[in-house]
N, C-alpha and C. Protein backbone atom coordinates (compact mmCIF):
# COMPACT_ATOMS: atom_id res chain seq x y z
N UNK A 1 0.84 -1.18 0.00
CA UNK A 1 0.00 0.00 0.00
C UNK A 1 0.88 1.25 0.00
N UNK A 2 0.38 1.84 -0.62
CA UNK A 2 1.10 3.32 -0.54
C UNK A 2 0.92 4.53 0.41
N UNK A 3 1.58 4.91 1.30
CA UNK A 3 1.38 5.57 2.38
C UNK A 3 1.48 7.34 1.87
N UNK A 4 0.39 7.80 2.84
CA UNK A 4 -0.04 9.13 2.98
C UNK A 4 0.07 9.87 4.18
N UNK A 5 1.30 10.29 4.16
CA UNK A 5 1.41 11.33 5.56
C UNK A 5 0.25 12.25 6.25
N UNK A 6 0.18 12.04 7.43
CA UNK A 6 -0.85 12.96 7.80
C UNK A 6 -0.40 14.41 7.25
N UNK A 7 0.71 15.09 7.56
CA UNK A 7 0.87 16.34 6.43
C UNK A 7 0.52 16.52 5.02
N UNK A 8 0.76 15.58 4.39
CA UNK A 8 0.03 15.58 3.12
C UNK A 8 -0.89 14.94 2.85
N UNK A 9 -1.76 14.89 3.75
CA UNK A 9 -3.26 14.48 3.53
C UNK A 9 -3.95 15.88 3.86
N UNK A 10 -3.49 16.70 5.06
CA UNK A 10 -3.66 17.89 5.38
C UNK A 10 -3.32 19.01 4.28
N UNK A 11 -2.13 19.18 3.89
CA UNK A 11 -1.96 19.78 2.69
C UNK A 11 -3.06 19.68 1.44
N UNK A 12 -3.12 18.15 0.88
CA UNK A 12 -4.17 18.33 0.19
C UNK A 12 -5.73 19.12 0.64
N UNK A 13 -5.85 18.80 1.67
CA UNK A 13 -7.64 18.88 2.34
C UNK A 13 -7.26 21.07 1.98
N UNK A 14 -6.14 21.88 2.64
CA UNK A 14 -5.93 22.84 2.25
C UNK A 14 -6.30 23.22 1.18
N UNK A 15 -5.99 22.50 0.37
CA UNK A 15 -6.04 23.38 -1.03
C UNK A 15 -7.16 23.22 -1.36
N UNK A 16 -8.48 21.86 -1.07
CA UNK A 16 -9.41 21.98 -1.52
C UNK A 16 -10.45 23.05 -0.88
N UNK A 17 -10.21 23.20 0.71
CA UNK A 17 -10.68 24.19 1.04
C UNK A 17 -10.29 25.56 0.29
N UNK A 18 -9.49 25.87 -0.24
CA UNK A 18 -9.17 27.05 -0.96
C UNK A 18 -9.75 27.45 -1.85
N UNK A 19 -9.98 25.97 -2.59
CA UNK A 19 -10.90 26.20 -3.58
C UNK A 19 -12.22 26.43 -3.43
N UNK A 20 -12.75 25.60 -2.91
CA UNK A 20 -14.44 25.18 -2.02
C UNK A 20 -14.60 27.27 -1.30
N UNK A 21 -13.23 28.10 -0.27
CA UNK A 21 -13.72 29.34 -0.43
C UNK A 21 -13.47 30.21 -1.15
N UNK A 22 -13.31 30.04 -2.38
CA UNK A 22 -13.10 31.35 -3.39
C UNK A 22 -14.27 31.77 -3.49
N UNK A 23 -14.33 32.93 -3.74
CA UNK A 23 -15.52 33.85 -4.17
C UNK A 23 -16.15 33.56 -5.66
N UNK A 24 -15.03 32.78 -6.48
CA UNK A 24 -15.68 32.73 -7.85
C UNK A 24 -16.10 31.12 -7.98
N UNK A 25 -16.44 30.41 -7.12
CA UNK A 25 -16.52 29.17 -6.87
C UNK A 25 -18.20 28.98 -6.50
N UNK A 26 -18.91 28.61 -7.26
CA UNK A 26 -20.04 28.18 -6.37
C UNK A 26 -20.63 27.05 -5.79
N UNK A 27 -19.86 26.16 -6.44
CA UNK A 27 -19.86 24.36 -5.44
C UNK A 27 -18.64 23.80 -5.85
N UNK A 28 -17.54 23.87 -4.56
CA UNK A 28 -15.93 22.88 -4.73
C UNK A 28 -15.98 21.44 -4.82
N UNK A 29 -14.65 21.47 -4.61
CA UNK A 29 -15.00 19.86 -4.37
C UNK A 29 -15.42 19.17 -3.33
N UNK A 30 -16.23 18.17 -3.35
CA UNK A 30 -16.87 17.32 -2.53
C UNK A 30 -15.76 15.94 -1.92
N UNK A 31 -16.35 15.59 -1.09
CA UNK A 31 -15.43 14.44 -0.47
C UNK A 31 -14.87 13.30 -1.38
N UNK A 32 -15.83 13.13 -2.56
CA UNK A 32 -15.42 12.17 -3.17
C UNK A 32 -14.35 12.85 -4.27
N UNK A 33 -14.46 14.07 -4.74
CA UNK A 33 -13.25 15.10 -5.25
C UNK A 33 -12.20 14.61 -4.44
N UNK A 34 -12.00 14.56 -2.77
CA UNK A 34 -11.34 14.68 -2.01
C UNK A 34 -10.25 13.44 -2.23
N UNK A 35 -11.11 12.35 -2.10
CA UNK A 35 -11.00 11.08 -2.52
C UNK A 35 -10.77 10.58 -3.68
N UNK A 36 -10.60 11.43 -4.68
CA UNK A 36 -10.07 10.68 -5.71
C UNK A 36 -8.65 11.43 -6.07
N UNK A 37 -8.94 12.88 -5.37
CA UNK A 37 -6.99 13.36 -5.49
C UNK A 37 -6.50 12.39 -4.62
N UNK A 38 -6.32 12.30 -3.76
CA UNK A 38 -5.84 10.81 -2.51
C UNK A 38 -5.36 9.83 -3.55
N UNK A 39 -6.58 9.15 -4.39
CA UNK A 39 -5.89 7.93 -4.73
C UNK A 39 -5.28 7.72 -5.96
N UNK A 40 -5.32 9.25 -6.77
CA UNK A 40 -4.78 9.83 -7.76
C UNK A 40 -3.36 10.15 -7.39
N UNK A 41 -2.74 10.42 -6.48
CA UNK A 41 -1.86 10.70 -5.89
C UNK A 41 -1.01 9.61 -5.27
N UNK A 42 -1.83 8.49 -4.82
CA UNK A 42 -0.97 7.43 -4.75
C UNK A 42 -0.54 6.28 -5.53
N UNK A 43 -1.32 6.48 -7.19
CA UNK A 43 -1.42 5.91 -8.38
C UNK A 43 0.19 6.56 -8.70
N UNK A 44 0.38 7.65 -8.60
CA UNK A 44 1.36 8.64 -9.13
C UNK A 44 2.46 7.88 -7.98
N UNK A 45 2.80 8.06 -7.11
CA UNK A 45 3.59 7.66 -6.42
C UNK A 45 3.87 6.06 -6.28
N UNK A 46 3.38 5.55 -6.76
CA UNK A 46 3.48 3.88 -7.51
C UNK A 46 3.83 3.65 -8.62
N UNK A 47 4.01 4.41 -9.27
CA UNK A 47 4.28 4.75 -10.91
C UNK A 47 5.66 5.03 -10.58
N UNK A 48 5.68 6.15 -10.01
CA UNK A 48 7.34 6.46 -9.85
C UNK A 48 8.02 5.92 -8.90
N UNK A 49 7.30 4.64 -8.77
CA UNK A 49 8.44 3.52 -7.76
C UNK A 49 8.34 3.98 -6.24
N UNK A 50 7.49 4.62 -5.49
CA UNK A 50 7.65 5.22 -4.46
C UNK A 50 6.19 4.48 -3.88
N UNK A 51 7.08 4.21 -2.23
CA UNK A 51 5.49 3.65 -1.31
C UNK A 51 5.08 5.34 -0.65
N UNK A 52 5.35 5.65 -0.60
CA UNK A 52 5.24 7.31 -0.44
C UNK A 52 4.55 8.25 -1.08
N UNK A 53 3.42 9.23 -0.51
CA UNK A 53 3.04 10.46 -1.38
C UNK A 53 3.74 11.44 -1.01
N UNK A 54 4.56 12.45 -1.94
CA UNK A 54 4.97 13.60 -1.81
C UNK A 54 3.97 14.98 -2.24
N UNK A 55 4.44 15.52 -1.65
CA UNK A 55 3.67 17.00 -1.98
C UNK A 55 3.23 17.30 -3.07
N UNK A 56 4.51 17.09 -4.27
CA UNK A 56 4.91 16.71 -5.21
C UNK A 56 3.58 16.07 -6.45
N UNK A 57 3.31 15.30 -5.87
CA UNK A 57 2.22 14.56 -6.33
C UNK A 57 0.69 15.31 -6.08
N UNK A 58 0.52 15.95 -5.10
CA UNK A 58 -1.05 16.41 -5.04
C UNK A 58 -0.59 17.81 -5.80
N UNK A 59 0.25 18.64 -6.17
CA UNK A 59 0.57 19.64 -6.69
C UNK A 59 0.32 19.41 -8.02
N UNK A 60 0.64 18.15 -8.69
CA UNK A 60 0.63 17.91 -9.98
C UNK A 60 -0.98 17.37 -10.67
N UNK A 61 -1.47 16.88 -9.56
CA UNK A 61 -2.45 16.21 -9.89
C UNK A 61 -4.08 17.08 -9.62
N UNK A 62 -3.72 18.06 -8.71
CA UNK A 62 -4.69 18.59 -8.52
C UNK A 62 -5.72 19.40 -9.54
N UNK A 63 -5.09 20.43 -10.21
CA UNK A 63 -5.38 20.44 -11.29
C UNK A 63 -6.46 20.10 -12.31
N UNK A 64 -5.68 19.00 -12.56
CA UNK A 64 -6.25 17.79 -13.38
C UNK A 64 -7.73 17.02 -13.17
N UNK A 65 -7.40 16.97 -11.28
CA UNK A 65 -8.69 15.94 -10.55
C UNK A 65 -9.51 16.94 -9.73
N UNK A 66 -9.21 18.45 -9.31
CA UNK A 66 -10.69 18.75 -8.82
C UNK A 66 -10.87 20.21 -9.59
N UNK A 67 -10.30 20.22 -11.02
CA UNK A 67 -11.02 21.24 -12.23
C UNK A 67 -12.29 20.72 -12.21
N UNK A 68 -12.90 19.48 -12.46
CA UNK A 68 -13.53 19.07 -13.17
C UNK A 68 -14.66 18.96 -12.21
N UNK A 69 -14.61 18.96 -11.06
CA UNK A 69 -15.61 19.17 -9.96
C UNK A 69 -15.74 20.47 -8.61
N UNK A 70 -15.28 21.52 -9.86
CA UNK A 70 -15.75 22.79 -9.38
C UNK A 70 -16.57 23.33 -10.53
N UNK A 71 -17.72 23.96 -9.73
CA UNK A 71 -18.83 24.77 -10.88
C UNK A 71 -18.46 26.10 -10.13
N UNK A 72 -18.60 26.97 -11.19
CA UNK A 72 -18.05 28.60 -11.16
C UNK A 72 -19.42 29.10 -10.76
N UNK A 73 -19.20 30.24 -10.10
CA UNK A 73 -20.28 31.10 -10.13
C UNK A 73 -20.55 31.90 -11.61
N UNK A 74 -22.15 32.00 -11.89
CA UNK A 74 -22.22 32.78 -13.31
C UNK A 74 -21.47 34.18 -13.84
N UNK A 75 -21.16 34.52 -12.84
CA UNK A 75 -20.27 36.01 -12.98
C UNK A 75 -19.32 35.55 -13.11
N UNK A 76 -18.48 34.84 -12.45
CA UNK A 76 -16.73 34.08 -13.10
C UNK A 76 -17.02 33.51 -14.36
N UNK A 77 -18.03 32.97 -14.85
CA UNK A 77 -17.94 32.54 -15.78
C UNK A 77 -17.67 33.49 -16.99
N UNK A 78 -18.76 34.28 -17.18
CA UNK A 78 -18.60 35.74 -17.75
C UNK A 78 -17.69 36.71 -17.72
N UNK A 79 -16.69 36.53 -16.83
CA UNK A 79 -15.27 36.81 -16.65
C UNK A 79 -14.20 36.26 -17.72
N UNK A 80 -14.58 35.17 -17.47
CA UNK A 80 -13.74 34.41 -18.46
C UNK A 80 -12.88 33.18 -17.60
N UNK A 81 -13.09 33.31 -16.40
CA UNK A 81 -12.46 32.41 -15.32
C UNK A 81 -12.76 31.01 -15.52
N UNK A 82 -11.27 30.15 -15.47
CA UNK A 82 -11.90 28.74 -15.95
C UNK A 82 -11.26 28.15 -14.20
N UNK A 83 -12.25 27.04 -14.20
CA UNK A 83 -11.65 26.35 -12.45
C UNK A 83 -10.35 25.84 -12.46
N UNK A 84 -9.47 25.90 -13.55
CA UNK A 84 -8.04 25.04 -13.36
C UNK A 84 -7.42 26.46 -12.56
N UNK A 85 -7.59 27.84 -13.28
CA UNK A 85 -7.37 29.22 -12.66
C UNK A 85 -7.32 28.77 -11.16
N UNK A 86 -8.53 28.84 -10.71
CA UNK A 86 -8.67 28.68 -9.43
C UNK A 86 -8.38 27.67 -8.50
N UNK A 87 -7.80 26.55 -9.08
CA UNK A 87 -7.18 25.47 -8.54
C UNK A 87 -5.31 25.79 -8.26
N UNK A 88 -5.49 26.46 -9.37
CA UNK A 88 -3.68 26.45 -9.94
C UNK A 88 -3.32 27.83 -8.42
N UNK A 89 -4.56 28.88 -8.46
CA UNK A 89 -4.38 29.60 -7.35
C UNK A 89 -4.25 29.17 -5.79
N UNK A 90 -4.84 28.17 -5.86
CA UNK A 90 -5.08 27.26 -4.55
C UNK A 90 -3.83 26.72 -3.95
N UNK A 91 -2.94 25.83 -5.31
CA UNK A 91 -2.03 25.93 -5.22
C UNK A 91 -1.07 26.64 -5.12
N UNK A 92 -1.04 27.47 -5.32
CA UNK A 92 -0.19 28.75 -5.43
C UNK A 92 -0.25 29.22 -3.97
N UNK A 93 -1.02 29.72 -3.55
CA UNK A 93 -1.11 30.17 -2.17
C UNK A 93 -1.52 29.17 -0.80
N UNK A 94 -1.72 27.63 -0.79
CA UNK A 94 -1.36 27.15 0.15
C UNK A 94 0.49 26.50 0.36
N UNK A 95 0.82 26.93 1.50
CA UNK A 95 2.21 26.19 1.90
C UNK A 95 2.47 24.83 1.85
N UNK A 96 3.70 24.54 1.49
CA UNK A 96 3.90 23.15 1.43
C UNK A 96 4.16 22.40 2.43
N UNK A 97 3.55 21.23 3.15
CA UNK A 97 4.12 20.43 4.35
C UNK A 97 5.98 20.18 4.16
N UNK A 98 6.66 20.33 5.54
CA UNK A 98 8.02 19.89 5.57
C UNK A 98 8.29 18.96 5.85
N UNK A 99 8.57 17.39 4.98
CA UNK A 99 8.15 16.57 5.52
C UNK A 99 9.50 15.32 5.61
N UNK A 100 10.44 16.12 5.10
CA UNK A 100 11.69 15.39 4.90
C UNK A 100 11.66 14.67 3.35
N UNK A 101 11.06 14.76 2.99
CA UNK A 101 10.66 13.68 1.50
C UNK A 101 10.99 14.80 0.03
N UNK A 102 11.33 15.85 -0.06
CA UNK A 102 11.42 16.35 -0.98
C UNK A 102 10.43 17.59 -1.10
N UNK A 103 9.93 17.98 0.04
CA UNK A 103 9.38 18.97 0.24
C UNK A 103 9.93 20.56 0.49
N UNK A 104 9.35 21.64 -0.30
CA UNK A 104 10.13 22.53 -0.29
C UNK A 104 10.08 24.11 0.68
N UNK A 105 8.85 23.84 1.90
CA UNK A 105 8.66 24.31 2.44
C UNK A 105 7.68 24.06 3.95
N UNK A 106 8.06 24.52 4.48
CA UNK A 106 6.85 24.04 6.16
C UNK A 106 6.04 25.22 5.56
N UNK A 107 5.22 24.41 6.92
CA UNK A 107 3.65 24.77 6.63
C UNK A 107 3.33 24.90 8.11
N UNK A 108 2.43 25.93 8.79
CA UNK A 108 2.22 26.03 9.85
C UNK A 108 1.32 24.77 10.47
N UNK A 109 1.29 24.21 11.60
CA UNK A 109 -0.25 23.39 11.79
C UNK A 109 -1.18 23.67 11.57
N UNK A 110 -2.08 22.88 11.13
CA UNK A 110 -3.32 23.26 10.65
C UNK A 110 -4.37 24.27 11.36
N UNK A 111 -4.18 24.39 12.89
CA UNK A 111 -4.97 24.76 13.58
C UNK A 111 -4.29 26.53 13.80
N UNK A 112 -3.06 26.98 12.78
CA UNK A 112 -2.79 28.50 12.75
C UNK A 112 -3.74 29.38 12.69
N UNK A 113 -3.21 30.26 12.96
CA UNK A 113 -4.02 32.01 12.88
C UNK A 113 -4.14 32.02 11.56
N UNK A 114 -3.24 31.43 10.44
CA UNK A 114 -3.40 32.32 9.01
C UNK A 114 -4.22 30.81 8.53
N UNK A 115 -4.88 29.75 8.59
CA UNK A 115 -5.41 28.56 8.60
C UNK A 115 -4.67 28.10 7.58
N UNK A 116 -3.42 27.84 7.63
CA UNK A 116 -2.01 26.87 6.44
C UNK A 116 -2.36 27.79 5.37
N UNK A 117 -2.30 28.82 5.33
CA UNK A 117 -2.19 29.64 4.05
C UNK A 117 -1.15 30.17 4.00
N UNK A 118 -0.21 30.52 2.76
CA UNK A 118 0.48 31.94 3.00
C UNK A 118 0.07 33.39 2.79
């Protein structure tokens, strides 16, 4: 089985909350969104020979696995805003867990003043 650090299970759950509160977001991803970056992520880390998920992996994959289960609000749409935007932002502005594995930054505990954002 391929193992998932509690930091980067947390990291991921971050970013989907990021997404789930944007303002141009009107339904994020759902648990099963949640659940399929997870095992999207440990597909990826089995591929590249690793019993391990790195950060690495929900960064790459996210994208890809919860574009497709965010609906925009009608005004973002009319913007021109597509949900990978707002995913790729998600990423962008949550911190990375430090986790010894190839990670390129700490991340406060989850329970911070700034809630794992930068």
């Amino acid at each position: 089985s391929i193992h998932v650090e509690e930091k980067v299970t947390g990291y991921m759950l971050d970013i989907i909350e990021a997404v789930r509160t944007n303002r141009a977001v009107r339904l994020g991803g759902s648990p099963r969104a949640s659940l399929a970056l997870y095992r999207c992520a440990q597909a990826r880390a089995a591929i590249h020979g690793r019993d391990f998920v790195l950060p690495d992996d929900i960064k790459e994959l996210a994208a890809h696995v919860l574009s497709r289960r965010v609906l925009l609000t009608p005004d973002a749409r009319l913007r021109g805003t597509q949900a990978e935007d707002i995913v790729e932002a998600a990423i962008e502005d949550v911190r990375v867990p430090l986790d010894g594995k190839g990670a390129d930054r700490g991340r406060a505990d989850r329970g911070s003043a700034d809630g794992g954002h930068a």
